[in-house]
Protein backbone atom coordinates (compact mmCIF):
# COMPACT_ATOMS: atom_id res chain seq x y z
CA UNK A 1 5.66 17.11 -16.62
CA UNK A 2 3.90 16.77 -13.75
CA UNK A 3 2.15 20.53 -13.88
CA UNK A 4 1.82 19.64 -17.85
CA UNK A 5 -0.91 17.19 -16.75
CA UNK A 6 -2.29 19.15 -14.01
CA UNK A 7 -2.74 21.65 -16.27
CA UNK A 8 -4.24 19.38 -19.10
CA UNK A 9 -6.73 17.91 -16.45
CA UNK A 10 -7.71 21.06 -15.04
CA UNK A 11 -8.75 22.31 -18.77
CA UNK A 12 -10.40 19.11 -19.32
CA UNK A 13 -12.04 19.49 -16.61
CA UNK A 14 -13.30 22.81 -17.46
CA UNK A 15 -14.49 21.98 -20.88
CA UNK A 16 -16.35 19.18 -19.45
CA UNK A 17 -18.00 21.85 -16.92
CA UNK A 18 -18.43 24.39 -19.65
CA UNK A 19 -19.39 22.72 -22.82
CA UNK A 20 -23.15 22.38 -22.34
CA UNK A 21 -22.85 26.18 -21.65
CA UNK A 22 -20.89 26.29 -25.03
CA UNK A 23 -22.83 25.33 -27.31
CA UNK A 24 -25.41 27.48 -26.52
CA UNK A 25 -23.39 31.07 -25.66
CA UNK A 26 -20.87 32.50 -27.70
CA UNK A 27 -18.89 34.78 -25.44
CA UNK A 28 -18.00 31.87 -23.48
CA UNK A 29 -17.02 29.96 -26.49
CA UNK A 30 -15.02 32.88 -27.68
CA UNK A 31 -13.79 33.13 -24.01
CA UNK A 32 -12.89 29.12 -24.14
CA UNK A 33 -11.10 29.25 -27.61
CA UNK A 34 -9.34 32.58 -25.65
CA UNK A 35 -7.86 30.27 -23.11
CA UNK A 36 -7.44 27.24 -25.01
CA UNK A 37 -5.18 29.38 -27.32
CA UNK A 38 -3.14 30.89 -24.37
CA UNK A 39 -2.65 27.22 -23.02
CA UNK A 40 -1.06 26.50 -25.61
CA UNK A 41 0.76 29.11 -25.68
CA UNK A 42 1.87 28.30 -22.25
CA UNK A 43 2.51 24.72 -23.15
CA UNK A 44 5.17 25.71 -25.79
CA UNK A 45 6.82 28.42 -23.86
CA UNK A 46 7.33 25.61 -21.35
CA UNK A 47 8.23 22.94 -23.44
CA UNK A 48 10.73 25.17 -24.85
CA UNK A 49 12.39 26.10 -21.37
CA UNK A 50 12.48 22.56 -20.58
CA UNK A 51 14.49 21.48 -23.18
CA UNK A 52 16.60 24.62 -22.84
CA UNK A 53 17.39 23.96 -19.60
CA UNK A 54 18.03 20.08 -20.43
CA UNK A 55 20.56 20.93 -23.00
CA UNK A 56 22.00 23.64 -20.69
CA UNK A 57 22.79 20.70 -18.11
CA UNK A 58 23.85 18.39 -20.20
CA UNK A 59 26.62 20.80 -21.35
CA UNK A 60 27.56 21.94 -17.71
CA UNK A 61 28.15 18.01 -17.26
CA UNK A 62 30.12 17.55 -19.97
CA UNK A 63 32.28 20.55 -18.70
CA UNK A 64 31.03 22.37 -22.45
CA UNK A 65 29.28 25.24 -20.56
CA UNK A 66 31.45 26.99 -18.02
CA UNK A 67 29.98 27.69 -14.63
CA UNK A 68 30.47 29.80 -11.40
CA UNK A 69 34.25 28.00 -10.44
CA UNK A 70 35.23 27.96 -14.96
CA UNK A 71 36.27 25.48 -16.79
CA UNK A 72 39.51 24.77 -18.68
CA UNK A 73 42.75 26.67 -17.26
CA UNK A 74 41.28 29.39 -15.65
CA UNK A 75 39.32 27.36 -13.50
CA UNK A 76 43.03 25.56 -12.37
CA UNK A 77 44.35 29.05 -11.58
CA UNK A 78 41.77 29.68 -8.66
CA UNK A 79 41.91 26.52 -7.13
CA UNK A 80 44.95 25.67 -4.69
CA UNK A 81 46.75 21.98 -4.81
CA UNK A 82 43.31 20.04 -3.77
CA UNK A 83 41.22 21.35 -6.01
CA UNK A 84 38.92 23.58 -4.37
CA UNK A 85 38.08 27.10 -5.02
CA UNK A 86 39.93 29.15 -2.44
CA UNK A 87 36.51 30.94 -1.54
CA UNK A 88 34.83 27.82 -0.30
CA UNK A 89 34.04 27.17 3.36
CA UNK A 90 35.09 23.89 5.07
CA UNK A 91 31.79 22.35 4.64
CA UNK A 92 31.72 23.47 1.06
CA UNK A 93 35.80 22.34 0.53
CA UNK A 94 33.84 18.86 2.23
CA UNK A 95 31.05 18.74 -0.47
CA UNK A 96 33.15 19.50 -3.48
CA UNK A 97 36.00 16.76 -2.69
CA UNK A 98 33.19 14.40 -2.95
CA UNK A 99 31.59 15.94 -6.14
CA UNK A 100 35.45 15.61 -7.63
CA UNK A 101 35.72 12.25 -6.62
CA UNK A 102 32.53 11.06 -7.72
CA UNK A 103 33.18 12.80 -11.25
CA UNK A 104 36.33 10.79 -11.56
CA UNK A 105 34.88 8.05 -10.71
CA UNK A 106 31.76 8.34 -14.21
């Protein structure tokens, strides 16, 4: 959101700049209407990824999306008896007894 209102700032900041010239040339109004349109443009695409990617991880947390490791059953047939992935290095078997524990724990 932050780049949202960089972006909207930077724009203003522009037309403030550029609308005495405006008013009195047309290619650079044409050019302005241009790049208002593709900001907006912009804005959508990224207000579309956001929430894409917002819905995305709220399903990997509620175990709906399955990830790297699986979900379900198949994700118990990888793991040995503590619940790590086989393929994890100590440090990693470390960080993902905590993640477990913490999960239990919400």
């Amino acid at each position: 959101m932050a780049e949202l209102a960089l972006v909207a700032a930077c724009v203003a900041m522009v037309l403030s700049a550029a609308l005495p010239l405006v008013l009195s040339d047309r290619t650079l109004r044409s050019a302005f209407n241009t790049l208002e349109d593709d900001f907006e443009t912009l804005r959508a695409t990224v207000r579309s990824d956001l929430g894409r990617v917002a819905r995305l991880k709220r399903g990997i947390m509620r175990g709906e999306v399955p990830t790297q490791e699986g979900t379900g059953a198949e994700a118990t047939d990888a793991r040995d008896g503590n619940g790590a992935s086989p393929t994890f290095t100590p440090r990693q078997l470390e960080w993902q007894k905590k993640i477990l524990a913490r999960r239990r724990i919400t």
